[in-house]
Protein backbone atom coordinates (compact mmCIF):
# COMPACT_ATOMS: atom_id res chain seq x y z
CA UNK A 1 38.02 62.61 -33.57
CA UNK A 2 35.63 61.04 -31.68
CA UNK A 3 33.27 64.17 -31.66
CA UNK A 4 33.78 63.52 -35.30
CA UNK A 5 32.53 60.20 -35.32
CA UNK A 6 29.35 61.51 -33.14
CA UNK A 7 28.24 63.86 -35.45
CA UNK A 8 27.92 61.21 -38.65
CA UNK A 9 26.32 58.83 -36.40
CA UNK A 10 23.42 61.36 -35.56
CA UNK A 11 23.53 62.32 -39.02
CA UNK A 12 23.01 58.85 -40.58
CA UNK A 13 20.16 57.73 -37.66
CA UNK A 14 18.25 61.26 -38.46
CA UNK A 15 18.15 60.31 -42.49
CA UNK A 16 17.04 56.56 -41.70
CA UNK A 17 14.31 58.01 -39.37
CA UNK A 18 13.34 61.04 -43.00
CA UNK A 19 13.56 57.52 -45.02
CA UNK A 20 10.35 55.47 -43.01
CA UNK A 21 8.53 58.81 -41.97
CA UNK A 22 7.94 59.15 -45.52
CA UNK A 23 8.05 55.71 -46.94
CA UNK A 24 4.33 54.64 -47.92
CA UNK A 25 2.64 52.18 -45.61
CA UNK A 26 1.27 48.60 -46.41
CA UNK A 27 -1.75 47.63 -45.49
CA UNK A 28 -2.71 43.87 -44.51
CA UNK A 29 -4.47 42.49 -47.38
CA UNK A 30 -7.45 39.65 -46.98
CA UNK A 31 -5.02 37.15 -48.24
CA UNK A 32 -2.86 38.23 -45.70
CA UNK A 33 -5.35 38.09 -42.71
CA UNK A 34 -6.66 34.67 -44.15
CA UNK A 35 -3.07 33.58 -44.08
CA UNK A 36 -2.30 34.70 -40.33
CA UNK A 37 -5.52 33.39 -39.30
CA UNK A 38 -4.73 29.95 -40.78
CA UNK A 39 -1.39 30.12 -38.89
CA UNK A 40 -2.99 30.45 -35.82
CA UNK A 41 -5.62 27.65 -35.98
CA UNK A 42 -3.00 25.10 -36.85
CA UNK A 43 -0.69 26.50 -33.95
CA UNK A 44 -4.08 25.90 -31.55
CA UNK A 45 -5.09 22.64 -33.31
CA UNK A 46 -0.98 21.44 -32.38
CA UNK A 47 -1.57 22.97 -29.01
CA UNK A 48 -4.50 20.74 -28.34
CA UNK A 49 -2.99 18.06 -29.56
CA UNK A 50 -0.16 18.31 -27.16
CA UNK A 51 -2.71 18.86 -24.34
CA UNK A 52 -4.44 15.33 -25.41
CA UNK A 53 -0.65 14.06 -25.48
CA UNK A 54 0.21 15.06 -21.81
CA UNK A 55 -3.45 14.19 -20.11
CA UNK A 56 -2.68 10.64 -21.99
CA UNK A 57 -0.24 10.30 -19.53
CA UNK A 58 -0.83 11.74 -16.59
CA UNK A 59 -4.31 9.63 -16.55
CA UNK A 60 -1.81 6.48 -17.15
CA UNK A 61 -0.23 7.35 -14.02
CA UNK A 62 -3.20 8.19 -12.31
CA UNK A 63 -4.60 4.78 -12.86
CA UNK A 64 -1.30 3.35 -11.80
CA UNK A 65 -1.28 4.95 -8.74
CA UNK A 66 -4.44 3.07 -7.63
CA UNK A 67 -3.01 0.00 -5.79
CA UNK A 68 -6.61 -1.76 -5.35
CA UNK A 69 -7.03 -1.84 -9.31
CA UNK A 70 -6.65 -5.36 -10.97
CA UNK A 71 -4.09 -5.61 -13.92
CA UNK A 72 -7.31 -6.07 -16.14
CA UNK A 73 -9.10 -3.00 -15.17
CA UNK A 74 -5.46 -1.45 -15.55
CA UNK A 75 -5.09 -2.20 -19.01
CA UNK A 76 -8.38 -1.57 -19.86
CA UNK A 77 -8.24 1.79 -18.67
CA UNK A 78 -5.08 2.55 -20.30
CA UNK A 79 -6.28 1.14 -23.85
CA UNK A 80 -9.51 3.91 -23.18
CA UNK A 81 -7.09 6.33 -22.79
CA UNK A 82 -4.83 5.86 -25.80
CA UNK A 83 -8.02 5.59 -28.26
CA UNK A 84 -8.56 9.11 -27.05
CA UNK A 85 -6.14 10.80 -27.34
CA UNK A 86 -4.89 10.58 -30.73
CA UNK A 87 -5.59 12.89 -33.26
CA UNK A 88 -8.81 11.48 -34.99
CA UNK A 89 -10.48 9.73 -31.34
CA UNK A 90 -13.35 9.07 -33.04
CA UNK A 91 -11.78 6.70 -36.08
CA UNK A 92 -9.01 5.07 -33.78
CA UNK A 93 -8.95 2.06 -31.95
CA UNK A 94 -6.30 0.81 -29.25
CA UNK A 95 -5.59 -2.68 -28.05
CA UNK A 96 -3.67 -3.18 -24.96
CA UNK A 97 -1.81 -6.78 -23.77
CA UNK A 98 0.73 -7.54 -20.88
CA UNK A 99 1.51 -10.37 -18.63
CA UNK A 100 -1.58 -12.13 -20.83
CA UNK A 101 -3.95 -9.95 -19.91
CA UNK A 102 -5.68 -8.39 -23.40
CA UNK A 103 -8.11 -5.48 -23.98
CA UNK A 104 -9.19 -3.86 -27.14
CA UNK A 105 -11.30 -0.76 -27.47
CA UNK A 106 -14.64 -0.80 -29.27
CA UNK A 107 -14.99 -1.71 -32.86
CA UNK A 108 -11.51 -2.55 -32.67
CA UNK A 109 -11.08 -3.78 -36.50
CA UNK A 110 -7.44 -5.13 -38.02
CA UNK A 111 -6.88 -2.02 -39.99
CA UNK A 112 -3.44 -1.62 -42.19
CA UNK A 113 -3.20 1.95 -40.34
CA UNK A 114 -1.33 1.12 -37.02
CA UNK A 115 1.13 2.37 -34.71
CA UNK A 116 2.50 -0.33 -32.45
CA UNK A 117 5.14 -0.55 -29.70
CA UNK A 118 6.19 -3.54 -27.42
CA UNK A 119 6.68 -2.84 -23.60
CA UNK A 120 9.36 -3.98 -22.00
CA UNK A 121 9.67 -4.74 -18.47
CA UNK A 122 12.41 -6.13 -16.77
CA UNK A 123 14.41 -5.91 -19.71
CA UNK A 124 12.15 -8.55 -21.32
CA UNK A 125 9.13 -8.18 -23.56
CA UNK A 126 6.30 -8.27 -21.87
CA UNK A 127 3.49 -6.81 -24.17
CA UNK A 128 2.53 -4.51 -26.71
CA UNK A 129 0.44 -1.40 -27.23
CA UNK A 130 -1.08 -0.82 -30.83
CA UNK A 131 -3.08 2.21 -32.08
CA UNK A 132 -5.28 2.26 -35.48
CA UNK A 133 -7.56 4.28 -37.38
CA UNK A 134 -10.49 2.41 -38.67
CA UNK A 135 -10.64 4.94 -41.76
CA UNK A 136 -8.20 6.33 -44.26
CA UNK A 137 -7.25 10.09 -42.83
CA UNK A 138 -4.34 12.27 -45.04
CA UNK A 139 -0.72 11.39 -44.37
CA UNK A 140 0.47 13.65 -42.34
CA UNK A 141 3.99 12.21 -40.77
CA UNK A 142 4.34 8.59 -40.00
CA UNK A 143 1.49 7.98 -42.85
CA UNK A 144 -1.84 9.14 -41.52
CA UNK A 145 -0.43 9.58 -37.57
CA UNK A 146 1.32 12.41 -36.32
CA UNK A 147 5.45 12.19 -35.76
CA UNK A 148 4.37 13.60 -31.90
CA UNK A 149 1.85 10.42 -32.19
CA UNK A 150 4.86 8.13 -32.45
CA UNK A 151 6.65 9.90 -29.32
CA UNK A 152 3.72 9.70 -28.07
CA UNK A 153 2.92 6.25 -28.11
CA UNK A 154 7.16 5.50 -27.23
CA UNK A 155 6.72 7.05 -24.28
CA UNK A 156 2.99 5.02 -23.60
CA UNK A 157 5.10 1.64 -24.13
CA UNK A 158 8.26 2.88 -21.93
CA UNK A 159 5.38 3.54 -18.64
CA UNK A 160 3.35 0.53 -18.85
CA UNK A 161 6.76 -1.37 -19.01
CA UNK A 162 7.53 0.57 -15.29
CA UNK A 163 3.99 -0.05 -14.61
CA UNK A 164 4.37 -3.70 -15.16
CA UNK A 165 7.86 -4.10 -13.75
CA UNK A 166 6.86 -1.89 -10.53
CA UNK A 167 3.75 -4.29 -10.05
CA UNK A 168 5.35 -7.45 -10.12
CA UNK A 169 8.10 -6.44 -7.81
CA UNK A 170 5.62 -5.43 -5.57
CA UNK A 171 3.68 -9.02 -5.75
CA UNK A 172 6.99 -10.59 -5.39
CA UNK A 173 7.18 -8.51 -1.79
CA UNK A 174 3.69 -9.54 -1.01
CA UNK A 175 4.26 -13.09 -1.58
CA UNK A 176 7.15 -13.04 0.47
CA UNK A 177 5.94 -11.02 2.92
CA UNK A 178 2.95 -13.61 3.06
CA UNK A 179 5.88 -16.41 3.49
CA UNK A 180 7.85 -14.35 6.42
CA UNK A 181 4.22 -14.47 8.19
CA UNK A 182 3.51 -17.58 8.27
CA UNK A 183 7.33 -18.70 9.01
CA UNK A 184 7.37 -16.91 11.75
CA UNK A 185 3.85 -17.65 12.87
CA UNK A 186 4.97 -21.27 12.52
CA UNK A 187 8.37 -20.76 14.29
CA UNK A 188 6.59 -18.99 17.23
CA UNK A 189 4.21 -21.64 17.66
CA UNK A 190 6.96 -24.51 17.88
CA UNK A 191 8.93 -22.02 20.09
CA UNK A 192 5.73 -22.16 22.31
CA UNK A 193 5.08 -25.68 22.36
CA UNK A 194 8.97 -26.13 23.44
CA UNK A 195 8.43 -23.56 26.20
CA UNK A 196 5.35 -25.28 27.47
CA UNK A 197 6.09 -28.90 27.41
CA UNK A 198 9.81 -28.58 28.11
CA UNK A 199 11.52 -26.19 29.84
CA UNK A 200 8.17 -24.94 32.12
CA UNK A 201 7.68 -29.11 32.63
CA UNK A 202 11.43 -29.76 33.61
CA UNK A 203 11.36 -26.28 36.14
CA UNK A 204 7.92 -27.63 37.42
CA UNK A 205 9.99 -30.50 38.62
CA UNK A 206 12.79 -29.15 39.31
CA UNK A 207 10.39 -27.24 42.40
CA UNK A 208 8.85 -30.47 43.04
CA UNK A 209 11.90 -31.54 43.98
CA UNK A 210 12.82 -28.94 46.20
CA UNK A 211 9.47 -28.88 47.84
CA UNK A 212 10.22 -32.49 48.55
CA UNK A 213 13.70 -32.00 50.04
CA UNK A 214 11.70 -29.33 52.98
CA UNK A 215 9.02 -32.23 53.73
CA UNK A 216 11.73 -35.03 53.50
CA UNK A 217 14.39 -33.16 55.74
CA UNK A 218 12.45 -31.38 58.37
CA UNK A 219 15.75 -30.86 60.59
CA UNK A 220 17.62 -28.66 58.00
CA UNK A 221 18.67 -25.67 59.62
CA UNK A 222 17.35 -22.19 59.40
CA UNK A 223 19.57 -21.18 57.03
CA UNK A 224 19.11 -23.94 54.70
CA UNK A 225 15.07 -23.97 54.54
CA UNK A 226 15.25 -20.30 54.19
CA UNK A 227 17.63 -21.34 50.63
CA UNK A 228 15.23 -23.58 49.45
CA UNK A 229 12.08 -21.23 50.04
CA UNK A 230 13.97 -18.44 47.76
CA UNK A 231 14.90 -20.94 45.22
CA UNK A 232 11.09 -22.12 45.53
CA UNK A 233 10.41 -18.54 45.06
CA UNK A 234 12.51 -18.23 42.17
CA UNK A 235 11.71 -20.96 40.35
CA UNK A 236 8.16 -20.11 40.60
CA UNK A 237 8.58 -16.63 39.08
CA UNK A 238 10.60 -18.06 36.47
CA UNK A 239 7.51 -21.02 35.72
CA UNK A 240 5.70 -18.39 35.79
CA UNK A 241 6.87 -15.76 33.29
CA UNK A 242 7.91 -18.87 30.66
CA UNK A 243 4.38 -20.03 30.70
CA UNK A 244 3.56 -16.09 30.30
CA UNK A 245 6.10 -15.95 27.26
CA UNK A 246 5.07 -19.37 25.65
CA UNK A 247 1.06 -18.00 26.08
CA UNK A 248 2.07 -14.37 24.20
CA UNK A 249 3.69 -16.90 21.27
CA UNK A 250 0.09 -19.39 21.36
CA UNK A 251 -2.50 -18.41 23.24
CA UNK A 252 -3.39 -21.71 24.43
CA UNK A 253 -7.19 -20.42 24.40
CA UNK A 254 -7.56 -20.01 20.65
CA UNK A 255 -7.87 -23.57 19.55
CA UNK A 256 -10.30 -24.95 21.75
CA UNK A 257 -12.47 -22.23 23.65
CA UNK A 258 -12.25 -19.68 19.81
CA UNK A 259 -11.32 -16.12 19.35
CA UNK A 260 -13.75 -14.04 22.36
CA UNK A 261 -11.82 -16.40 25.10
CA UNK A 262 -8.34 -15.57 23.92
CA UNK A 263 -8.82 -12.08 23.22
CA UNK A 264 -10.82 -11.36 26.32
CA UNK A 265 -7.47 -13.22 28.14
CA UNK A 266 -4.96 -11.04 25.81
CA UNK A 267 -7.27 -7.76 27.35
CA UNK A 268 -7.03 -8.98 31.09
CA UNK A 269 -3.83 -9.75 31.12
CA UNK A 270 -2.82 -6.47 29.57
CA UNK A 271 -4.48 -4.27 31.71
CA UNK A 272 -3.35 -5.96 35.13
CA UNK A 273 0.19 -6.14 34.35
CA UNK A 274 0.30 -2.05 32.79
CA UNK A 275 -1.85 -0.33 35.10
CA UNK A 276 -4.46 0.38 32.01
CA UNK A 277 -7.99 0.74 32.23
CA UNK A 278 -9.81 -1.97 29.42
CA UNK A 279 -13.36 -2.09 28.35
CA UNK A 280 -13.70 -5.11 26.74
CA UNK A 281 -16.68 -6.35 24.84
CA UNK A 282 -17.62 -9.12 22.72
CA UNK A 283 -21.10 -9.55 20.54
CA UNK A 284 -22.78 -12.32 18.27
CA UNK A 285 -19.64 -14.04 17.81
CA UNK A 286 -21.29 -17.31 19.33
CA UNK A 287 -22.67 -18.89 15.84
CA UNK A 288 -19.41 -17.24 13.70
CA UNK A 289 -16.60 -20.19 13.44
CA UNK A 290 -13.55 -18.47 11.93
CA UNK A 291 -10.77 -20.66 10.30
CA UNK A 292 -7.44 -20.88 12.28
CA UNK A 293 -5.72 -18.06 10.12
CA UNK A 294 -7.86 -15.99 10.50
CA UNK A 295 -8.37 -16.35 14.27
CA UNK A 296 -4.41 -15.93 14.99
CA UNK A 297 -4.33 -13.25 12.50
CA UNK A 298 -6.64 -11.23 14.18
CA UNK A 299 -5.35 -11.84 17.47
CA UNK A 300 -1.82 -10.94 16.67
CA UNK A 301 -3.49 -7.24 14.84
CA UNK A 302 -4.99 -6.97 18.38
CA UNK A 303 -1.40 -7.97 20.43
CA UNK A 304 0.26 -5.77 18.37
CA UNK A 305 -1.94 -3.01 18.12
CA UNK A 306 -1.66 -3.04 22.07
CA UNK A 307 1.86 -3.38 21.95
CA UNK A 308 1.85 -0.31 20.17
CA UNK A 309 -0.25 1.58 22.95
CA UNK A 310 1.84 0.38 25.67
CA UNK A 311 5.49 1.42 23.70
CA UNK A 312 3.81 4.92 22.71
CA UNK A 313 0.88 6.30 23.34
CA UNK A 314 0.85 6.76 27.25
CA UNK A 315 -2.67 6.01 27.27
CA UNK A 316 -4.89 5.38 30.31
CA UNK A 317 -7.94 3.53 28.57
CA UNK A 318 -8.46 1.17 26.16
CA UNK A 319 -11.60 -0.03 24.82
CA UNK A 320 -11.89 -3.17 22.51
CA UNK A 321 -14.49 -4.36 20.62
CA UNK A 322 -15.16 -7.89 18.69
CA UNK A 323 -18.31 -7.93 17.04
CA UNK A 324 -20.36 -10.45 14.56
CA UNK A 325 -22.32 -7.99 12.09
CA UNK A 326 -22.99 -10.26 9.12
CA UNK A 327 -21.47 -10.45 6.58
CA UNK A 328 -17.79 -9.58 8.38
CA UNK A 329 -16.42 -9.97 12.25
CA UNK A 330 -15.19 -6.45 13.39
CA UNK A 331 -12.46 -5.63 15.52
CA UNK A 332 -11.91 -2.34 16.91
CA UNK A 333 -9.35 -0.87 19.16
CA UNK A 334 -9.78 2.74 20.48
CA UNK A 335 -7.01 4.52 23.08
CA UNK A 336 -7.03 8.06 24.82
CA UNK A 337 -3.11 8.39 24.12
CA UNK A 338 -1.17 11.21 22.27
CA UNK A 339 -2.36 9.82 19.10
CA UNK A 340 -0.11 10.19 15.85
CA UNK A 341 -0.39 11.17 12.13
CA UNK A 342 -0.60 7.98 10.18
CA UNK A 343 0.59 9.54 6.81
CA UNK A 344 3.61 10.75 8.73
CA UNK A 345 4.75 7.41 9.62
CA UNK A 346 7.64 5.78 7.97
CA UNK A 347 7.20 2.25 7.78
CA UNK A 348 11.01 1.48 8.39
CA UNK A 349 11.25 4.37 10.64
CA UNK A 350 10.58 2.59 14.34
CA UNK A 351 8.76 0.13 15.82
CA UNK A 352 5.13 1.73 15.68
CA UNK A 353 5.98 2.05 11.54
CA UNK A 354 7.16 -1.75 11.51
CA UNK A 355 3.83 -2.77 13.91
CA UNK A 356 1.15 -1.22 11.25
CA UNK A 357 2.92 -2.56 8.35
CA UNK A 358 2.73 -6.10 9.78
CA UNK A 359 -1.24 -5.70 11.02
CA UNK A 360 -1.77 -4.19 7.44
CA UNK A 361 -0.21 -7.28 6.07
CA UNK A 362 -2.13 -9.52 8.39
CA UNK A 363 -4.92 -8.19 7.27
CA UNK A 364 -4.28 -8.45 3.81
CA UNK A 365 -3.60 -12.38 4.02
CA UNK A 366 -6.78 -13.06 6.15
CA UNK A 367 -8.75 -11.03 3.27
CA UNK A 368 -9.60 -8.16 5.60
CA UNK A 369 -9.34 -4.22 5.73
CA UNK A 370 -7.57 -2.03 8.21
CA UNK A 371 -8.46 1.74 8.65
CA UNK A 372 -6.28 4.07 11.13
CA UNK A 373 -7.80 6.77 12.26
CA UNK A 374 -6.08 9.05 14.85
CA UNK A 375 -4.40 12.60 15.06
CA UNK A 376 -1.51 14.29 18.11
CA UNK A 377 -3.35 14.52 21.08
CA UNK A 378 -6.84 12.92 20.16
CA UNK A 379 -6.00 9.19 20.73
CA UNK A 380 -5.96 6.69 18.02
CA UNK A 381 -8.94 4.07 16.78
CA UNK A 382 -7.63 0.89 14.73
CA UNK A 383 -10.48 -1.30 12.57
CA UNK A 384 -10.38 -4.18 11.23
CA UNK A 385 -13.51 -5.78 9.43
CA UNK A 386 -12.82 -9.51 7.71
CA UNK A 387 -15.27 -11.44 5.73
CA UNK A 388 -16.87 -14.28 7.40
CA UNK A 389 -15.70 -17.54 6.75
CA UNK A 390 -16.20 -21.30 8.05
CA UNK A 391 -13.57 -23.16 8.83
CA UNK A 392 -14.88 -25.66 5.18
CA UNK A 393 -14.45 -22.45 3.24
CA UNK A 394 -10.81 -22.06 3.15
């Protein structure tokens, strides 16, 4: 049966293969060729539109990605963009507004051809985004713009609003960043002031008293005057390390003898009590009078930015380096340690990632920038260059 059913099988396939042999072929006609080439240049004419479409966006998130660029330059940019990439660029016109910030494109003209979207952002309107053509052009979807147009300019709307949202979250964090700064700078330099003029006063008399009790009582025995010199002893060290503590919270050199004086103390003092080898240095910074912020700003990118040597670098010198170069005070910090890969660090990571996030924020309140330049096992060099102001200017 099933040889059968074999044999009609190859007999119907060998009379379908006798039926096209012989059937007469058709040629492709010039309406036929027109027709295929028409095809084709409308499926490269959509191509290129979708092309436009996706560089539309990825240059929107390009520009977002720049952190230095103001909201006006932002939205500026992005209305550019829009205007061309829709389908007739050189009849269309975009106008751009969030957070009250407004740009329109060139001849930008209140034609009844638009396309408009609002952006949201934070699940409240915060702007809108509007295309138009400034001529008449066939319908060809949503009137003369394409239905891939109106997708297009959807999804436009939908980023700015994460652009917008993403921005002021992060100038929420600055601002409160700026407000953990100076709350703790203020904390630390009431913590100092307590250390000073209380508790190293009251232990200051506290030996005084002592000292008194040897001069007063000259007969005490061996064993007691031996008591009192180790509690003499002790309380010294003790003076001594609060006074150390309340001068690493306010250098008490800032204020009246200026920046050079406290940093060249900061220097000293690090290198005697780690063992490190500092080159210190400190030019034209004689005529330069820096406001207070700035002063303890810099000096706490310099404490920490030692700090940071001493918990992880294992290096053996240190070189610093305050200098006047008009129009901006310089500070540079170089180190012969391990070094590290700044892109690799995780600012939440440990305390090296917490340190530079705090000196960059420093430096961003004082108005300054801070490069990082280092790499394993070829030391690391910190800069920071700050514009120079008078004390009247701020």
């Amino acid at each position: 049966m099933k040889a059968v059913r074999r044999t009609h099988l190859a007999r119907s396939l060998a009379r379908i293969r006798t039926r096209v042999r012989h059937s007469p072929s058709r040629a492709i006609g010039p309406s036929g060729r027109q027709g295929i080439l028409a095809a084709h240049g409308k499926t490269l004419r959509a191509l290129r539109e979708r092309v436009k479409e996706l560089n539309c966006l990825y240059s929107i998130t390009r520009l977002s990605q720049d952190e230095d660029i103001s909201t006006t330059d932002l939205v500026k940019g992005i209305a550019e963009v829009i205007r061309s990439s829709w389908q007739h660029p050189e009849g269309t016109c975009a106008l751009v507004a969030v957070d009250g910030v407004e740009h329109k494109t060139a001849g930008y003209s209140p034609t009844p051809w638009v396309q408009s979207c609002s952006v949201r952002a934070g699940g409240e309107e915060a702007g809108f985004v509007e295309v138009r053509y400034l001529k008449r052009y066939p319908d060809c979807g949503e009137g003369p713009f394409l239905k891939e147009e109106r997708h297009l300019l959807n999804a436009v709307a939908d980023l700015l609003g994460r652009i917008v949202e993403a921005r002021r979250i992060k100038t929420l964090l600055r601002s409160l960043s700026s407000e953990l700064i100076k709350a703790q700078e203020n904390e630390r330099q009431r913590i100092a002031r307590d250390l000073h003029d209380k508790a190293a006063q009251d232990l200051s008399l506290i030996k005084m008293e002592l000292e008194s009790l040897l001069a007063r009582f000259g007969s005490l025995s061996a064993e007691a005057s031996a008591q009192i010199g180790r509690l003499l002893q002790q309380t010294g060290a003790v003076i001594g390390e609060i006074r150390h503590l309340a001068y690493s919270l306010l250098p008490p050199a800032l204020e009246p003898l200026g920046l050079p004086s406290a940093t060249y103390r900061l220097c000293q003092d690090f290198a005697s009590r780690h063992g490190v080898e500092m080159d210190f240095s400190c030019e034209g910074m004689s005529p330069v009078r820096l406001s207070f912020d700035t002063q303890i700003n810099l000096y706490r990118i310099l404490q920490e930015s030692l700090a940071n040597i001493r918990k992880h670098s294992d290096a053996r010198a240190v070189r610093v380096r305050l200098i006047a170069s008009h129009p901006s005070v310089i500070l540079r910090v170089e180190d012969n340690g391990r070094g590290f890969e700044p892109q690799a660090t995780l600012p939440f990571s440990c305390d090296q990632g917490m340190g530079l996030v705090g000196m960059r924020e420093r430096a961003r309140l004082i108005g300054a920038t801070l490069t990082i330049r280092s790499a394993p096992g070829s030391g690391t060099r910190l800069m920071v260059e700050v514009p120079v102001q008078t004390e009247g200017a701020q």
